[in-house]
C-alpha atoms as a PDB file:
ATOM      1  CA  UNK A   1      32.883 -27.888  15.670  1.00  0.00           C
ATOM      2  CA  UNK A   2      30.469 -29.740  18.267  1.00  0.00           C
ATOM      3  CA  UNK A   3      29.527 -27.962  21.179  1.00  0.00           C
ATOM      4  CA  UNK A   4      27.881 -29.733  24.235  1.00  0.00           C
ATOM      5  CA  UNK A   5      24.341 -28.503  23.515  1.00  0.00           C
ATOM      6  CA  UNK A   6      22.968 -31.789  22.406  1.00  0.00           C
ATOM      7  CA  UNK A   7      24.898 -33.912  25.068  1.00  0.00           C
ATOM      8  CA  UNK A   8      23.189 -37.157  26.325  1.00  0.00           C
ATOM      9  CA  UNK A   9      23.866 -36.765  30.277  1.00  0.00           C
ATOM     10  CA  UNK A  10      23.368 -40.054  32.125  1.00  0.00           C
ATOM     11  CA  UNK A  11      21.283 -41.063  35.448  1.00  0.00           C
ATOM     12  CA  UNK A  12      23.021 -41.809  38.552  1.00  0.00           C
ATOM     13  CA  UNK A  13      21.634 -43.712  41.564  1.00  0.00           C
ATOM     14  CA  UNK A  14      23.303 -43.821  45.088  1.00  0.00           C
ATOM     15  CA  UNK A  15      20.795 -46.217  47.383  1.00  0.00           C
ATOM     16  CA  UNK A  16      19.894 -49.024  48.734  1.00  0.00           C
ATOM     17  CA  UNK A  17      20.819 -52.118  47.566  1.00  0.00           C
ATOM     18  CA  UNK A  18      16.540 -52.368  45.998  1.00  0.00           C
ATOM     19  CA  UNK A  19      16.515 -49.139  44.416  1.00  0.00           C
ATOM     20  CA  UNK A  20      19.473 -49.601  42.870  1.00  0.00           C
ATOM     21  CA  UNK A  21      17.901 -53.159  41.748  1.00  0.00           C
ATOM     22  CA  UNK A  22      14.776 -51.256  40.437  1.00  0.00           C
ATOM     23  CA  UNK A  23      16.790 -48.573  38.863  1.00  0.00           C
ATOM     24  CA  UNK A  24      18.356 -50.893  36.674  1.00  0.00           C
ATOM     25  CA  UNK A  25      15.639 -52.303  35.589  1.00  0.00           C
ATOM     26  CA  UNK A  26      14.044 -49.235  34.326  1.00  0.00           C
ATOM     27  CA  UNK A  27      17.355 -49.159  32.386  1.00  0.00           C
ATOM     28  CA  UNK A  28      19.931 -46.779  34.889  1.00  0.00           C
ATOM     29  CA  UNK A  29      23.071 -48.816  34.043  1.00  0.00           C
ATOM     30  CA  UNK A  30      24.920 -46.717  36.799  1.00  0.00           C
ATOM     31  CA  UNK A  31      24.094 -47.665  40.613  1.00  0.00           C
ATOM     32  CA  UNK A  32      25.755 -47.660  43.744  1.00  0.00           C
ATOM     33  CA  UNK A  33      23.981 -50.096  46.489  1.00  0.00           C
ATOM     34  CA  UNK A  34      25.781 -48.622  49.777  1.00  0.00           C
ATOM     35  CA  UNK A  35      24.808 -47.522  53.499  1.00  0.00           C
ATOM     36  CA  UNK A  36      28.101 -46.555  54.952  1.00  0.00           C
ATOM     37  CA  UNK A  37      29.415 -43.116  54.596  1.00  0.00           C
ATOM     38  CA  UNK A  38      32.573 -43.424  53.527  1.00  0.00           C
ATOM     39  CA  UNK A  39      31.106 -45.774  50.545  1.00  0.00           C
ATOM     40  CA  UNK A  40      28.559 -42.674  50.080  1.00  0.00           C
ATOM     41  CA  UNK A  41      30.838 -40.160  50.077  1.00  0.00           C
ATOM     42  CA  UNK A  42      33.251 -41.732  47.524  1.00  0.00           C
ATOM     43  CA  UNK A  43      30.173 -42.809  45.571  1.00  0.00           C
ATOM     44  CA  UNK A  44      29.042 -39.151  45.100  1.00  0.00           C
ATOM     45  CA  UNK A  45      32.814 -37.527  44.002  1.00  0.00           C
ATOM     46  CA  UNK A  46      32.841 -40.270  41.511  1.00  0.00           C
ATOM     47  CA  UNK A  47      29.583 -39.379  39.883  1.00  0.00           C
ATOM     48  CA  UNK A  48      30.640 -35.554  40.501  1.00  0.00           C
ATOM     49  CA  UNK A  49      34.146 -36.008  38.812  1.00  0.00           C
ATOM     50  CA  UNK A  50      32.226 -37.320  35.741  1.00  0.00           C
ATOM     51  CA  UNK A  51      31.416 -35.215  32.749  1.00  0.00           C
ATOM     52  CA  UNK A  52      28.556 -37.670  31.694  1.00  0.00           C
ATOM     53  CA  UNK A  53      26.778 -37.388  34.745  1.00  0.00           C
ATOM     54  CA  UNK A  54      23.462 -35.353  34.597  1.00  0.00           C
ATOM     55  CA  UNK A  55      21.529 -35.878  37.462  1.00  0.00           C
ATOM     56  CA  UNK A  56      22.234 -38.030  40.420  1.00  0.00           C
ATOM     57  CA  UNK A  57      19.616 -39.812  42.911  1.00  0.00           C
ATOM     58  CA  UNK A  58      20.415 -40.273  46.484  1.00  0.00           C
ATOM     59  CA  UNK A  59      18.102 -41.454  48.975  1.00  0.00           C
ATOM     60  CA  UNK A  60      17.098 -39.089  51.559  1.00  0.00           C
ATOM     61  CA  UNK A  61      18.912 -40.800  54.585  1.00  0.00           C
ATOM     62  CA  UNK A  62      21.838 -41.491  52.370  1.00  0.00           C
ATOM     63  CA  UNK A  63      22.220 -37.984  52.076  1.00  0.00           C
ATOM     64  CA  UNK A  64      22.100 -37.502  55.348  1.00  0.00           C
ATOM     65  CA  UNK A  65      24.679 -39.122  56.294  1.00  0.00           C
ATOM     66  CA  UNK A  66      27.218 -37.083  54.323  1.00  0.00           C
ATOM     67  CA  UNK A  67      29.765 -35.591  56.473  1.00  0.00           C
ATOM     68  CA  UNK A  68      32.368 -33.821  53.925  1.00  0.00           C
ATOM     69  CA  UNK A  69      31.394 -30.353  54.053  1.00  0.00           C
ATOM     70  CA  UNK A  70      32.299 -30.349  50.141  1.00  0.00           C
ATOM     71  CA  UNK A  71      30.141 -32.551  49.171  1.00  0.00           C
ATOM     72  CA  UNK A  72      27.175 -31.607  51.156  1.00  0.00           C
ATOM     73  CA  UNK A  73      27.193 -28.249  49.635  1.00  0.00           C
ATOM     74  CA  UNK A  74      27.215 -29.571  46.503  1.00  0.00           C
ATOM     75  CA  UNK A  75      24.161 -31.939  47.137  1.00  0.00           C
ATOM     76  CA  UNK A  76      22.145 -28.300  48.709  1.00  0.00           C
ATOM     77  CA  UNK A  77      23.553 -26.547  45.296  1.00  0.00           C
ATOM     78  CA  UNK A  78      25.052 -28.672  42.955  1.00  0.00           C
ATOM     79  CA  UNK A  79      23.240 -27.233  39.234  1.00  0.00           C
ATOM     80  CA  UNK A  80      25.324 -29.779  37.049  1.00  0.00           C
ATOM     81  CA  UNK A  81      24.832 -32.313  37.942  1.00  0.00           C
ATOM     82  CA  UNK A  82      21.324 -32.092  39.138  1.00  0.00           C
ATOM     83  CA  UNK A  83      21.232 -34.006  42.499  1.00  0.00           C
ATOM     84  CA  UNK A  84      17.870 -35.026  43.618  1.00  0.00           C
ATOM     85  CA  UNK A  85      16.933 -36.631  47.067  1.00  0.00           C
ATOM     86  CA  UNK A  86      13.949 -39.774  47.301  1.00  0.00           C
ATOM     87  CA  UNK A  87      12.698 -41.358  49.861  1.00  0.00           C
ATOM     88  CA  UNK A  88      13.981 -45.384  49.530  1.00  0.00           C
ATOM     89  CA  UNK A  89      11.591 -47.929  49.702  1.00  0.00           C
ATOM     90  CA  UNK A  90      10.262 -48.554  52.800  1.00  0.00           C
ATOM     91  CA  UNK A  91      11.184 -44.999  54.564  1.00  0.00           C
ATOM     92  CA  UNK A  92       8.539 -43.167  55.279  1.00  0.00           C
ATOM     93  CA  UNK A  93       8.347 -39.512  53.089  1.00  0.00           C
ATOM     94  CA  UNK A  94       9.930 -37.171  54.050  1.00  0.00           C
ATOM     95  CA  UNK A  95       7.976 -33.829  52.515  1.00  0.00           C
ATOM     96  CA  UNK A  96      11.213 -31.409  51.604  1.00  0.00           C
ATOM     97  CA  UNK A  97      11.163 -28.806  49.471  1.00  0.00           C
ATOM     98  CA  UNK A  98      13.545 -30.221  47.297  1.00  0.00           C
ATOM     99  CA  UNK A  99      11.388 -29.029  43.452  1.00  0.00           C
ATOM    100  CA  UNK A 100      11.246 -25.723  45.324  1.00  0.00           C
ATOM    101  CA  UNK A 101      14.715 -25.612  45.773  1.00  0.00           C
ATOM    102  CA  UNK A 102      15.829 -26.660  42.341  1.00  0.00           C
ATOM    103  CA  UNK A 103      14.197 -24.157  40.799  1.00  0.00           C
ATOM    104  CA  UNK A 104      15.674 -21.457  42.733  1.00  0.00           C
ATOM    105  CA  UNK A 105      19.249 -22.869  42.271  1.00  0.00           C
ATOM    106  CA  UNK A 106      18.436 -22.876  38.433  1.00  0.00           C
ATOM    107  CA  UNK A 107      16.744 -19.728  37.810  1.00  0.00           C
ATOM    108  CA  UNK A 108      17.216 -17.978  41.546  1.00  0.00           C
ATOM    109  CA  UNK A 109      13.172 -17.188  41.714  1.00  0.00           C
ATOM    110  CA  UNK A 110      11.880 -18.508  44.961  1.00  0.00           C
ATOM    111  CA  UNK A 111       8.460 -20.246  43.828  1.00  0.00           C
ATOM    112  CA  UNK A 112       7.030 -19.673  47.335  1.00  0.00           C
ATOM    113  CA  UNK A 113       7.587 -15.605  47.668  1.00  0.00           C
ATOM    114  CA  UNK A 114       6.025 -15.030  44.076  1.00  0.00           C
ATOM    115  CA  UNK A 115       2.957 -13.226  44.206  1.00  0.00           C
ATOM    116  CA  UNK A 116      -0.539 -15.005  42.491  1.00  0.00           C
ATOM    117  CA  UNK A 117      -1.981 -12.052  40.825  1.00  0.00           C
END
């Protein structure tokens, strides 16, 4: 009997119309190229409804623009998938915390309130 230890998971991209370009070219066969929400929105419970999925990438200001209560919650605590924000090309950083709060989803430690002794 297999259990899902070994798994492959793929990688998702939700972006701009050149990331998702680039993405594919560094061999992501699954992109979405949108900038509406509703085409966000539906983009994102597609990837989530999928058992494949392992992480999905979402721009930062795609992310932002995510009105379903749902599935903004699930991009602030989603473990499985992993959902991970960028910056697109061309938008300036934005410095988030976004490693920071991974780990504390994952393993509930708070990197920034552990002491350096």
């Amino acid at each position: 009997m297999e259990s899902g230890v070994n798994k492959d998971y793929k990688i998702a991209v939700i972006g701009s119309r050149l990331l998702s370009i680039g993405s594919k070219l560094s061999g992501i066969s699954t992109t979405y190229s949108v900038s509406e929400t509703p085409e966000i929105e539906s983009a994102l419970r597609e990837l989530l409804g999928k058992s494949d999925v392992g992480i999905i990438i979402i721009t930062h200001a795609l992310a932002k623009k995510v009105r379903d209560r749902r599935l903004q919650h699930a991009i602030d605590h989603s473990l499985m998938p992993v959902i991970m924000e960028v910056s697109d090309f061309g938008e300036q950083q934005v410095e988030t915390d976004t490693l920071r709060r991974m780990i504390l989803r994952a393993l509930g430690i708070d990197i920034n309130k552990m002491s350096t002794r």
